[in-house]
C-alpha atoms as a PDB file:
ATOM      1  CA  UNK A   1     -13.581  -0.625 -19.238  1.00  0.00           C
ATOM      2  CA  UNK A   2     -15.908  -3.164 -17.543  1.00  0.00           C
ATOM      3  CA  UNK A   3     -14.353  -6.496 -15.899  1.00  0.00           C
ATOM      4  CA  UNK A   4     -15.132  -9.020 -18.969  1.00  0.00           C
ATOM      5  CA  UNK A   5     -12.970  -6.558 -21.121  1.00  0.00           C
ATOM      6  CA  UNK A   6     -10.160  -7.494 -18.335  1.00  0.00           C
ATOM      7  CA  UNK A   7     -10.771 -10.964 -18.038  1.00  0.00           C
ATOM      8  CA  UNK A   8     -11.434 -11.952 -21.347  1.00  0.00           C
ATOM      9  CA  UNK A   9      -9.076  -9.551 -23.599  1.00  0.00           C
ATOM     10  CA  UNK A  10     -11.591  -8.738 -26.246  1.00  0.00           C
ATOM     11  CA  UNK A  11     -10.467  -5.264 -26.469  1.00  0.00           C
ATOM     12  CA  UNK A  12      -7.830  -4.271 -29.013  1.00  0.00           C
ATOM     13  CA  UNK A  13      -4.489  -2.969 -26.848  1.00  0.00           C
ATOM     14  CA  UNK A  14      -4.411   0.675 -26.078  1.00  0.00           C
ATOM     15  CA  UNK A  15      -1.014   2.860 -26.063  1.00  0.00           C
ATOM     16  CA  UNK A  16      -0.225   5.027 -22.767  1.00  0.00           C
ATOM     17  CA  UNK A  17       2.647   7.366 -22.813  1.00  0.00           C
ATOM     18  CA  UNK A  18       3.732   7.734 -19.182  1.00  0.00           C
ATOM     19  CA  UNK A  19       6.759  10.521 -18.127  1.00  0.00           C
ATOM     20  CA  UNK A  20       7.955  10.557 -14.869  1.00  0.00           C
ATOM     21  CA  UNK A  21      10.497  12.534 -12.958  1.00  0.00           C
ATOM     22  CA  UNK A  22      11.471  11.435  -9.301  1.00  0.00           C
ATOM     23  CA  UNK A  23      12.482  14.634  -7.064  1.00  0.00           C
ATOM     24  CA  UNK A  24      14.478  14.606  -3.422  1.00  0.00           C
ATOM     25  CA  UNK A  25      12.447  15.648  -0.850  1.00  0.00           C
ATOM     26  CA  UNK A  26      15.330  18.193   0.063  1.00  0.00           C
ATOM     27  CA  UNK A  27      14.453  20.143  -3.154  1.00  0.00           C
ATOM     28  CA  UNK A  28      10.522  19.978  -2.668  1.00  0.00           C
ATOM     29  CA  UNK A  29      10.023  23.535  -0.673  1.00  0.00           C
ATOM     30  CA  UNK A  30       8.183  23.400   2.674  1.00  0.00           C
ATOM     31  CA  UNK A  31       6.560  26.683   3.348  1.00  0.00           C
ATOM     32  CA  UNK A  32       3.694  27.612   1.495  1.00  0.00           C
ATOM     33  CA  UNK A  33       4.585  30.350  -1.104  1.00  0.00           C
ATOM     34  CA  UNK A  34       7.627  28.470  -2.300  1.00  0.00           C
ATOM     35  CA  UNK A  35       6.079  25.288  -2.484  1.00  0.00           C
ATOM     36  CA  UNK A  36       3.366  27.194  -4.934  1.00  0.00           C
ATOM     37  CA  UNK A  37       5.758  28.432  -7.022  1.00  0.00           C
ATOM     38  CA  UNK A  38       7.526  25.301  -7.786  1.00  0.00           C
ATOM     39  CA  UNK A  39       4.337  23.708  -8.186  1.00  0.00           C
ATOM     40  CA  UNK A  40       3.498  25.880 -10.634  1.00  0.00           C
ATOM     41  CA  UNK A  41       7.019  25.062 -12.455  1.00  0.00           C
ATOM     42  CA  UNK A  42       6.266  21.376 -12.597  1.00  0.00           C
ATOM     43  CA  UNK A  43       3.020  22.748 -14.037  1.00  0.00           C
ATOM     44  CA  UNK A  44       4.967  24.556 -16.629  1.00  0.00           C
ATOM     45  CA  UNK A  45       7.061  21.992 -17.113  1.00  0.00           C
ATOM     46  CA  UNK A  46       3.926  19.310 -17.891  1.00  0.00           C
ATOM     47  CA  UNK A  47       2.651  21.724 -20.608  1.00  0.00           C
ATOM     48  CA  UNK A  48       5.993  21.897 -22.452  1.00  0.00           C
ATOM     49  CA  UNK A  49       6.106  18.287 -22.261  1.00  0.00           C
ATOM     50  CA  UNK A  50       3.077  18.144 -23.583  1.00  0.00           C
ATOM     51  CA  UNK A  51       3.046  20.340 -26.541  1.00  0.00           C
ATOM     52  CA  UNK A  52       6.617  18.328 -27.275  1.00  0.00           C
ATOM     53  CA  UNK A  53       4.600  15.176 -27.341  1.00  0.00           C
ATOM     54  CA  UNK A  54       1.624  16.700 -28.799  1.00  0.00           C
ATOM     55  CA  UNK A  55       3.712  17.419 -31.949  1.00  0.00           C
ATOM     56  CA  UNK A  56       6.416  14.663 -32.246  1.00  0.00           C
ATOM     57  CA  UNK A  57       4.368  12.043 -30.503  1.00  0.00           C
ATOM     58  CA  UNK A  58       6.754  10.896 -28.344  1.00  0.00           C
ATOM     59  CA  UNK A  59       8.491  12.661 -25.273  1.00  0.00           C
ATOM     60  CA  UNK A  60      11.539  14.861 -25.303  1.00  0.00           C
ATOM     61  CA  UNK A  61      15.218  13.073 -24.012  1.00  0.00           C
ATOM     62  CA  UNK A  62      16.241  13.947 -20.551  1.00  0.00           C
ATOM     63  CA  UNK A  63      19.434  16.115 -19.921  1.00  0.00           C
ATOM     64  CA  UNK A  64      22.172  14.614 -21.873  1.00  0.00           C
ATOM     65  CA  UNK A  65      21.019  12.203 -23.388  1.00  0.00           C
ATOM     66  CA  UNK A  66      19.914  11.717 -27.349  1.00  0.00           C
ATOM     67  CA  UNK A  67      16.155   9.925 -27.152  1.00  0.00           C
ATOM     68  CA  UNK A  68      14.478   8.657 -24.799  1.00  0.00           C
ATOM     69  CA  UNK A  69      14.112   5.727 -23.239  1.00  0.00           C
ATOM     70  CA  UNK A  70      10.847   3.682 -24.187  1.00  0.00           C
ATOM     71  CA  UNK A  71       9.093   0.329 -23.525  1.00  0.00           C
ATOM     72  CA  UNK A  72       6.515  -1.533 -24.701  1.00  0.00           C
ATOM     73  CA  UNK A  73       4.253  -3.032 -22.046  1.00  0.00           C
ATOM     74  CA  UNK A  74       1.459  -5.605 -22.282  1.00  0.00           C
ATOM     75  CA  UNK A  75      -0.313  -7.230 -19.997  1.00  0.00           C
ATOM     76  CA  UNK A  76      -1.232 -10.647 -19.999  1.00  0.00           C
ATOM     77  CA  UNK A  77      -4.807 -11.897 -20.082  1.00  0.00           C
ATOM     78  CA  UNK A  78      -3.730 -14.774 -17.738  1.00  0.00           C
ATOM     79  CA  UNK A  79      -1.987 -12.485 -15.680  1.00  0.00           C
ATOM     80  CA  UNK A  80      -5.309 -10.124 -15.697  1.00  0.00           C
ATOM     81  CA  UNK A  81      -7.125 -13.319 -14.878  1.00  0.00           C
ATOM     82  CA  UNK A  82      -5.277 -14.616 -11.619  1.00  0.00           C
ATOM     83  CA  UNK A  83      -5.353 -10.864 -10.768  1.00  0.00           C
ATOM     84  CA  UNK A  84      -9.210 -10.617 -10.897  1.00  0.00           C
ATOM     85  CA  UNK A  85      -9.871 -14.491  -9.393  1.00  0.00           C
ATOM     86  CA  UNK A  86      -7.511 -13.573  -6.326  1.00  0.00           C
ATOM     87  CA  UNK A  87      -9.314  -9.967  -5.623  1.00  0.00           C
ATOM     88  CA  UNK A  88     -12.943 -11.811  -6.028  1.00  0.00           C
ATOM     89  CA  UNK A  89     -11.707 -14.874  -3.644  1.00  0.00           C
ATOM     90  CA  UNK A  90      -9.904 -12.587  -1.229  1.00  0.00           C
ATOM     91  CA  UNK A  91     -13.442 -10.415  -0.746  1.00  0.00           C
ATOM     92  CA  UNK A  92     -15.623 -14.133  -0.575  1.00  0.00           C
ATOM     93  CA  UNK A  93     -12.540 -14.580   2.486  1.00  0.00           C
ATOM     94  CA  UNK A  94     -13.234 -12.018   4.184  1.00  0.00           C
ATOM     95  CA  UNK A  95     -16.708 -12.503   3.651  1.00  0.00           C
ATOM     96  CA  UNK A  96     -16.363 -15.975   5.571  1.00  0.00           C
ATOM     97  CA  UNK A  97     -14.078 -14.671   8.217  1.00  0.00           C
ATOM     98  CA  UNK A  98     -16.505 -11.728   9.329  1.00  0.00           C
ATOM     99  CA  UNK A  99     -19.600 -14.343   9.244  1.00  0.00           C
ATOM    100  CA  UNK A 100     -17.514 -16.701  11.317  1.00  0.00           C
ATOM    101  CA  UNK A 101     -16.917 -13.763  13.830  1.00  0.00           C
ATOM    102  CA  UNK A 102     -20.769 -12.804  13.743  1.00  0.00           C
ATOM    103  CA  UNK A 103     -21.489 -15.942  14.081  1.00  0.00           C
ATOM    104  CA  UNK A 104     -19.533 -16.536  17.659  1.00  0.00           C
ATOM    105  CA  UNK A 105     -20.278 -13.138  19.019  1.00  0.00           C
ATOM    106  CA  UNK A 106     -24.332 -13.643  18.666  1.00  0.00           C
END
């Protein structure tokens, strides 16, 4: 996806499924055998909830609850637009600021 895409919106909207699980660090293992092993669970885990998605197309409810929870997102081409002018005008900033400094020091 190149910038004009961004800033002008001429693509047609794209769907992304995103799951995410938050853990404690108190139940993320610390030596190095353990914390392989339930790496490889959350590995395990990813591939079931795949498959599950892969055939229902949509994700499986957490623990107790009947479906789960989803939300539409889109983004705004104004909002992509302010985004993109403030990065470009924040780099032609620091652009000035470093010249100034170059500038004084030679």
């Amino acid at each position: 996806m190149d910038i004009q895409t961004w800033i002008l919106g001429y693509r047609p909207p794209t769907v992304t499924h995103v799951y995410y699980r938050i853990y404690p660090i108190k139940e993320v293992p610390m030596e190095t055998e353990e914390l392989t092993d339930w790496l490889y669970q959350r590995f395990v885990e990813k591939e079931d909830l795949l498959s599950h998605f892969y055939e229902t197309g949509a994700f499986p409810p957490p623990e107790g609850q009947k479906k789960a929870v989803s939300r539409e997102m889109t983004l705004s081409n104004v909002w992509l637009f302010l985004v993109q002018s403030f990065a470009f005008l924040s780099g032609y900033m620091w652009y000035c600021i470093l010249r100034y400094f170059y500038h004084c020091l030679f």
